[in-house]
C-alpha atoms as a PDB file:
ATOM      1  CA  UNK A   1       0.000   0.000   0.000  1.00  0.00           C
ATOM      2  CA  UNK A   2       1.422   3.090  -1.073  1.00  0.00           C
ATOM      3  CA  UNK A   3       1.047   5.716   1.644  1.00  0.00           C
ATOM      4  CA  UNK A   4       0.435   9.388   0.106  1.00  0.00           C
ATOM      5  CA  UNK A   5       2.067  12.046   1.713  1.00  0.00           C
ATOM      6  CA  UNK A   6       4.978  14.419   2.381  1.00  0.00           C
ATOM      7  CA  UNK A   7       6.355  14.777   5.794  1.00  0.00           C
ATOM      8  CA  UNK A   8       9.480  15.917   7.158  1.00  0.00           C
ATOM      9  CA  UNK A   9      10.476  17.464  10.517  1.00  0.00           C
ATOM     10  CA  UNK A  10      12.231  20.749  11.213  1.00  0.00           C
ATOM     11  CA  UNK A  11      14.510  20.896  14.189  1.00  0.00           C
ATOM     12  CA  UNK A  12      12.889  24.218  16.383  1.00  0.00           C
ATOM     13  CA  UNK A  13      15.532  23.786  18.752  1.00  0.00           C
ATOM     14  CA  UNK A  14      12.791  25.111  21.433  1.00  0.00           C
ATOM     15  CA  UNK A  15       9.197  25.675  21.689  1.00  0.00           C
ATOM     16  CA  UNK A  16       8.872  29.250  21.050  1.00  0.00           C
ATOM     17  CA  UNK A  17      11.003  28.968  17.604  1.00  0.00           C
ATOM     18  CA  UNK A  18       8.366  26.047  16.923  1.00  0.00           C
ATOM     19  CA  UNK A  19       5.547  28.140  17.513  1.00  0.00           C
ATOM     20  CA  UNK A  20       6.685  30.977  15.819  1.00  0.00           C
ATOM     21  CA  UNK A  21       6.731  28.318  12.871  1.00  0.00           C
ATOM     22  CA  UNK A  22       3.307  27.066  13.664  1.00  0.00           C
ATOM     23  CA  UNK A  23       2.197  30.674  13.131  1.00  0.00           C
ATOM     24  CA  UNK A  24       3.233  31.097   9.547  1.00  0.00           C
ATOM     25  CA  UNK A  25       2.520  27.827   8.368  1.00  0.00           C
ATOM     26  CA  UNK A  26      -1.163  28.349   9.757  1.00  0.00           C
ATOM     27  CA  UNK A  27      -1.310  32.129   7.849  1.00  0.00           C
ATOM     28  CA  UNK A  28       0.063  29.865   4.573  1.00  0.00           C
ATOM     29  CA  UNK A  29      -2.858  27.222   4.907  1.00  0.00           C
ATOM     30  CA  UNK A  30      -5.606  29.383   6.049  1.00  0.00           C
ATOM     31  CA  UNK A  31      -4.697  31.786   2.965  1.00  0.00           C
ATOM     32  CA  UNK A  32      -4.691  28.691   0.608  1.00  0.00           C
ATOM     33  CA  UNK A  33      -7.389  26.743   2.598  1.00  0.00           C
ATOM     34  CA  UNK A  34      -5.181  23.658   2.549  1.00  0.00           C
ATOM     35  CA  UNK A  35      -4.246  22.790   6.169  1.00  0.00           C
ATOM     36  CA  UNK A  36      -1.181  19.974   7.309  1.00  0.00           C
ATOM     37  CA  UNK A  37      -1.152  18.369  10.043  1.00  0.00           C
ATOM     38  CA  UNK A  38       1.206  19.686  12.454  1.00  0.00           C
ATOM     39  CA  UNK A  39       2.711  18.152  15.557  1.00  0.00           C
ATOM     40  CA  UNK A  40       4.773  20.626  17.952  1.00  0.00           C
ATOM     41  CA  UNK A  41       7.284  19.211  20.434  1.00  0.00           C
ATOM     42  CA  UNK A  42       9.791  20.684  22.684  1.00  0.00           C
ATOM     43  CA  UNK A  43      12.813  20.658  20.382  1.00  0.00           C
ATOM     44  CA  UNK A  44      10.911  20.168  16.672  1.00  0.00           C
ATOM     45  CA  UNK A  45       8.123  20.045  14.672  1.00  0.00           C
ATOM     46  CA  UNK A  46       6.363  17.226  12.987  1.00  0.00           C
ATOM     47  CA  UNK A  47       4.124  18.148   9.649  1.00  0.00           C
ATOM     48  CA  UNK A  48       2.287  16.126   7.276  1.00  0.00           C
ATOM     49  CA  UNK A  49       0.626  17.591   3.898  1.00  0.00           C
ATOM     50  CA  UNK A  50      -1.793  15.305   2.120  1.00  0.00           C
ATOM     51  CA  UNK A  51      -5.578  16.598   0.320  1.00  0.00           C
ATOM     52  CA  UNK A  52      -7.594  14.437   3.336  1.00  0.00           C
ATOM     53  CA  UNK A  53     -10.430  14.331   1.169  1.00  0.00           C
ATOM     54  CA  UNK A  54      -8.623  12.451  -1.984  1.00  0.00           C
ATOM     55  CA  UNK A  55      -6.440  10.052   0.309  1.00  0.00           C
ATOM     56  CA  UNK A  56      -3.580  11.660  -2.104  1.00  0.00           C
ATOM     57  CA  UNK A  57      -1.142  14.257  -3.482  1.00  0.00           C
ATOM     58  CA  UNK A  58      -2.253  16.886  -5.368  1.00  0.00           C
ATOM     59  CA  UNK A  59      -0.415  20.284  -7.131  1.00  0.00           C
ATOM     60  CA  UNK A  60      -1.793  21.788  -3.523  1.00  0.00           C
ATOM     61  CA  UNK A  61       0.524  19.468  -1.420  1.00  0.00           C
ATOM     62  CA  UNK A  62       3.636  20.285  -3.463  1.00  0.00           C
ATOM     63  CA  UNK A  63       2.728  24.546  -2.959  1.00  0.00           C
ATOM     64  CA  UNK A  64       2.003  23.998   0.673  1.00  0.00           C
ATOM     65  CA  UNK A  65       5.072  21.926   1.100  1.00  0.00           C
ATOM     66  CA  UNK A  66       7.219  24.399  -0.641  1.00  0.00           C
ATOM     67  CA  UNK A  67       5.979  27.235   1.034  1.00  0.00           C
ATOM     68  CA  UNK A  68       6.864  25.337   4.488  1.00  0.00           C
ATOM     69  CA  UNK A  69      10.642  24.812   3.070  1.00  0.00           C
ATOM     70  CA  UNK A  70      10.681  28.540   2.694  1.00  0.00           C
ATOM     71  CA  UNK A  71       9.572  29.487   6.207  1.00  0.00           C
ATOM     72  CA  UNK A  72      11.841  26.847   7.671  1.00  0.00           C
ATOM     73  CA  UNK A  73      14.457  28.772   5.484  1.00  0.00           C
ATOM     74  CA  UNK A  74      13.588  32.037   6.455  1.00  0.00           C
ATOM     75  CA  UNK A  75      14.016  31.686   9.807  1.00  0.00           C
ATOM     76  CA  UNK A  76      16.662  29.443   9.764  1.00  0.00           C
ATOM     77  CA  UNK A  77      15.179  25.934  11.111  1.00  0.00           C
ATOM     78  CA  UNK A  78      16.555  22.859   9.322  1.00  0.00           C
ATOM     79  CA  UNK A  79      14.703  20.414   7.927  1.00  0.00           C
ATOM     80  CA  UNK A  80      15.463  16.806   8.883  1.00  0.00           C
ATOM     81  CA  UNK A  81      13.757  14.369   6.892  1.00  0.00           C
ATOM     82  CA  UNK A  82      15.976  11.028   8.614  1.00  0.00           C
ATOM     83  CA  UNK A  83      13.710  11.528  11.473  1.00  0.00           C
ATOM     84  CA  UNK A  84      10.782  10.736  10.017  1.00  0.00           C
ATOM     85  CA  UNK A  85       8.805   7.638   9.982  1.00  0.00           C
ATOM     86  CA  UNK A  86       5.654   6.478   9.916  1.00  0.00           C
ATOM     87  CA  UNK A  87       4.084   2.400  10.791  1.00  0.00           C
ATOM     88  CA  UNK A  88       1.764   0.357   9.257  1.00  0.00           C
ATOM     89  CA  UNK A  89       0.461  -2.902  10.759  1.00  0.00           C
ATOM     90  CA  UNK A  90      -1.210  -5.599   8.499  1.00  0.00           C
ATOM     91  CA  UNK A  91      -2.793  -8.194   9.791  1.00  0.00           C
ATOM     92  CA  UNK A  92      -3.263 -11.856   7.757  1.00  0.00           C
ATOM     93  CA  UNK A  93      -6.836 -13.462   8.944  1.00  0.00           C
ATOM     94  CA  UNK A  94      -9.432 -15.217   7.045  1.00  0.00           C
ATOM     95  CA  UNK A  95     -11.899 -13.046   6.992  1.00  0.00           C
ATOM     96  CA  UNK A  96     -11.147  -9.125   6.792  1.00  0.00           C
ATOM     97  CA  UNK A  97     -14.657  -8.336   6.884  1.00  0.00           C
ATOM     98  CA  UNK A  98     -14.957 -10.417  10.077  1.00  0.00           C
ATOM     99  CA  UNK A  99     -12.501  -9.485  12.243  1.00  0.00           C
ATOM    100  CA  UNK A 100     -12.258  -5.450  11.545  1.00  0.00           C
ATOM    101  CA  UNK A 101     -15.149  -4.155  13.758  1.00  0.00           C
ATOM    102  CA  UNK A 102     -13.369  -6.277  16.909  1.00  0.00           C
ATOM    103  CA  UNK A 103      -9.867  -4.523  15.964  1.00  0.00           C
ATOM    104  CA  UNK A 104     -11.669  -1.053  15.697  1.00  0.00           C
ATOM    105  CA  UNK A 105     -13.055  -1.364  18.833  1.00  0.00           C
ATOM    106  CA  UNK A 106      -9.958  -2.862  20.921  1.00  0.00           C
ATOM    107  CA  UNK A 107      -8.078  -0.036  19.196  1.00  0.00           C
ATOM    108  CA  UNK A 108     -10.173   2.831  19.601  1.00  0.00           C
ATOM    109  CA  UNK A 109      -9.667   3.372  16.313  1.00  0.00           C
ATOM    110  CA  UNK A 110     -12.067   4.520  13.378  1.00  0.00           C
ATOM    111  CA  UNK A 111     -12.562   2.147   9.608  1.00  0.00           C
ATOM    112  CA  UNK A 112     -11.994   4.094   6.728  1.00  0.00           C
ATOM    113  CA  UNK A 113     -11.743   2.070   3.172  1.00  0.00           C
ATOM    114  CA  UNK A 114     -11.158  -0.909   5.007  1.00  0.00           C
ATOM    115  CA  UNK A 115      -8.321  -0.072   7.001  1.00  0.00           C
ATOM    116  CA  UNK A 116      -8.482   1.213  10.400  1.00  0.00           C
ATOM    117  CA  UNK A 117      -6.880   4.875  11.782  1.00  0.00           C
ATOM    118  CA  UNK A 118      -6.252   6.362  15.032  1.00  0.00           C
ATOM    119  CA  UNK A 119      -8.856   8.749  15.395  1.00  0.00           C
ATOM    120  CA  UNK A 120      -5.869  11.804  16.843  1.00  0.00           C
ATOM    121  CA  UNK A 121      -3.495  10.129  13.783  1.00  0.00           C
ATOM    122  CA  UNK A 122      -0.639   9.520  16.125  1.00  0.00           C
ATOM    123  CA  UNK A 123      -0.610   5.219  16.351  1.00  0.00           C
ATOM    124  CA  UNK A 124       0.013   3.053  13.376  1.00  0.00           C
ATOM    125  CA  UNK A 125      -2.490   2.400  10.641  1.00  0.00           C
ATOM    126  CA  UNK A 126      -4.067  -1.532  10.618  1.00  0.00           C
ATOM    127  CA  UNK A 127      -4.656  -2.891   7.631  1.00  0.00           C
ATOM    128  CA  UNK A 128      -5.891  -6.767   7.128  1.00  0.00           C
ATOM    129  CA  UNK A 129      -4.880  -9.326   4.121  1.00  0.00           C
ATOM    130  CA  UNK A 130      -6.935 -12.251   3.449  1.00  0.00           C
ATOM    131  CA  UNK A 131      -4.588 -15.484   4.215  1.00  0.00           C
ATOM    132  CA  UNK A 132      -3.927 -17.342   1.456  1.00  0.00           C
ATOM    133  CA  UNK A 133      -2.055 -20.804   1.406  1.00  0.00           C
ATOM    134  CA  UNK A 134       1.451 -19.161   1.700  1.00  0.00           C
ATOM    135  CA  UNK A 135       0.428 -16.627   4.605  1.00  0.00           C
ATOM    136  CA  UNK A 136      -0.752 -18.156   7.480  1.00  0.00           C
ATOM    137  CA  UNK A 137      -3.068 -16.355   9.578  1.00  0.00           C
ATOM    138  CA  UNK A 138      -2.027 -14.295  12.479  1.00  0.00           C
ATOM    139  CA  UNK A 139       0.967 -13.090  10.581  1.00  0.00           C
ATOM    140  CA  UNK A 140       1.781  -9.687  11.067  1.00  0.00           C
ATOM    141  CA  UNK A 141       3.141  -7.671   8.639  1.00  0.00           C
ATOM    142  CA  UNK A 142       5.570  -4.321   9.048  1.00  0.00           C
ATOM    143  CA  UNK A 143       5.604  -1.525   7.285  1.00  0.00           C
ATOM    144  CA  UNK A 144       7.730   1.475   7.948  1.00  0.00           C
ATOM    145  CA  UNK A 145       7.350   4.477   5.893  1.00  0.00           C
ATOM    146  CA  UNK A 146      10.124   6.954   5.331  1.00  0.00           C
ATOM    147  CA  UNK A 147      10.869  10.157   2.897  1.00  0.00           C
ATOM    148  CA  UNK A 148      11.978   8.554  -0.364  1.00  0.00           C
ATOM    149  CA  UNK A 149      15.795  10.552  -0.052  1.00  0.00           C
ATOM    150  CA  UNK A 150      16.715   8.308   2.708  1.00  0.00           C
ATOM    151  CA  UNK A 151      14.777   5.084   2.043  1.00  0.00           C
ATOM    152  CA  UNK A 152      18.146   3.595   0.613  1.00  0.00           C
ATOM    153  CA  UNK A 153      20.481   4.914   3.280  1.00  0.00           C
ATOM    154  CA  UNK A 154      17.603   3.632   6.115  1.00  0.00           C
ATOM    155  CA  UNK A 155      17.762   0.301   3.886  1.00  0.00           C
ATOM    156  CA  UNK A 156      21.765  -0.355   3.940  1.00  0.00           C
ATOM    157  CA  UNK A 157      21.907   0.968   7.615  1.00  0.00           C
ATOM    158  CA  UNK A 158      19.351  -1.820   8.572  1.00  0.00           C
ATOM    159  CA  UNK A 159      21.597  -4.453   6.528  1.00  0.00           C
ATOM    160  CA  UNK A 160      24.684  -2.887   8.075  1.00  0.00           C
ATOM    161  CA  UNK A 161      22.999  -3.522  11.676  1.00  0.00           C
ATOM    162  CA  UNK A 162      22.835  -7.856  10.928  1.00  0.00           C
ATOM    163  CA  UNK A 163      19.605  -7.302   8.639  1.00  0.00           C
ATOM    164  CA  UNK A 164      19.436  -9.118   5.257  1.00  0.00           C
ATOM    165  CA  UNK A 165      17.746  -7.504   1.915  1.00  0.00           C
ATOM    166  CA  UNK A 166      15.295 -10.060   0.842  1.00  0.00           C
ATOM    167  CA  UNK A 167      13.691  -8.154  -1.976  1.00  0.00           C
ATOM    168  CA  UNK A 168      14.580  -4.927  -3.886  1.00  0.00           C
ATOM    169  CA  UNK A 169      12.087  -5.712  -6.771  1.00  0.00           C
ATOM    170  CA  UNK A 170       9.714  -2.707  -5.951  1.00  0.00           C
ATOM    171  CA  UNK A 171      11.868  -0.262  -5.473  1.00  0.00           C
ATOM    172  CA  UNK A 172      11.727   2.897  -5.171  1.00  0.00           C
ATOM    173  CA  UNK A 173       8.403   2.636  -3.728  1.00  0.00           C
ATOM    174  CA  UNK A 174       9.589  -0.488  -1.193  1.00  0.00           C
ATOM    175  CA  UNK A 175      12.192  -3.235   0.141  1.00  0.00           C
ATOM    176  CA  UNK A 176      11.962  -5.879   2.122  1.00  0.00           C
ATOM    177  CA  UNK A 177      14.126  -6.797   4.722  1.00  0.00           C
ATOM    178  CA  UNK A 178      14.689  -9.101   7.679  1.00  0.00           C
ATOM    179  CA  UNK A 179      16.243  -9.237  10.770  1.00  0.00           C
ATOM    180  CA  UNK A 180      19.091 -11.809  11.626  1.00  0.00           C
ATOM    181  CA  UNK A 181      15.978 -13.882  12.539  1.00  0.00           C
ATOM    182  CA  UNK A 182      14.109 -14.026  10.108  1.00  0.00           C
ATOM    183  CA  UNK A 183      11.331 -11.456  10.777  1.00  0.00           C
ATOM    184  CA  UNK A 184      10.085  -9.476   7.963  1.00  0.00           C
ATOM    185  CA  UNK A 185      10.014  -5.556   7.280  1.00  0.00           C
ATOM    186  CA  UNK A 186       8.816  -3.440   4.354  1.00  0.00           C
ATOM    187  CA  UNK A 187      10.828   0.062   4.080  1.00  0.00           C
ATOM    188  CA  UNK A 188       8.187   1.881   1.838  1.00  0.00           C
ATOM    189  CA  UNK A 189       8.083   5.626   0.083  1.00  0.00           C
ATOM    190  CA  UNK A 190       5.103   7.481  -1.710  1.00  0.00           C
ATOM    191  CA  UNK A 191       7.234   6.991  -4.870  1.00  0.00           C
ATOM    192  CA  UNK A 192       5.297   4.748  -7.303  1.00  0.00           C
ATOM    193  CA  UNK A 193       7.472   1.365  -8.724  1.00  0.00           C
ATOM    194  CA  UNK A 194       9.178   1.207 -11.789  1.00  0.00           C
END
């Protein structure tokens, strides 16, 4: 599943610098009524641009995005896109359809196209795959999302740290991995395959 987004965090150094930032970037989106989600802590700020209401990128995203790389700029925060991730959980069970109200509830989380969100979009996203005769059910399966300018270097330090590269045959938009055990990751980007 292709995840589509831009995100990146800038490194505030404090709260009021972060704020300051919050400020502009909420004059930008108001002005363009196209709002990110933003998430201030102490030291840096977390933002997400996406068009909610198409699940997707559009010529809005880029603007908005460019016009946060220019108040970043302006007032001198860096951006640090290694710091950014985001998780996916899938789930393998019989019967999707069956077994998503039960995970919505436990979770506290709400069902939207058959996948299931935190409701304050801070916890990973859940998404279920019907088991077929090679995926038994109760597998889980990883997925971490980074930018796509430091999927490789995020892929190679993983291998460096005992991990093996099972599969590179989707890149750029994902890898799979696995730990010196055995267990299973997907590195993923918004980039589309080949």
């Amino acid at each position: 599943m292709v995840r589509h987004f831009l995100r990146t965090t800038l490194r505030t150094g404090a709260m009021p610098v972060g704020a300051r930032i919050v400020d502009r970037i909420v004059a930008v989106a108001e002005e363009m009524d196209h709002h990110p989600d933003l998430d201030l802590r102490y030291a840096s700020l977390h933002v997400l641009v996406t068009t909610h209401s198409r699940g997707t990128l559009t010529e809005a995203d880029i603007v908005l995005a460019e016009r946060i790389t220019e108040i970043a700029e302006e007032l001198g925060v860096p951006l640090d896109p290694r710091r950014v991730n985001d998780l996916e959980i899938g789930i393998t069970v019989a019967s999707p359809e069956r077994v998503r109200a039960f995970w919505a509830a436990v979770l506290g989380y709400e069902e939207d196209d058959g996948e299931l969100s935190d409701p304050h979009g801070r916890l990973p996203h859940v998404w279920f795959r019907r088991a077929s005769g090679e995926a038994p059910r109760g597998e889980l399966d990883l997925d971490v999302h980074v930018p796509h300018d430091v999927a490789e270097s995020r892929v190679q330090a993983a291998v460096d740290a005992g991990g093996r590269l099972v599969s590179d045959a989707e890149a750029p938009t994902r890898w799979v991995l696995a730990d010196p055990e055995g267990v299973e990751v997907r590195v993923c980007t918004w980039r589309e395959g080949h």
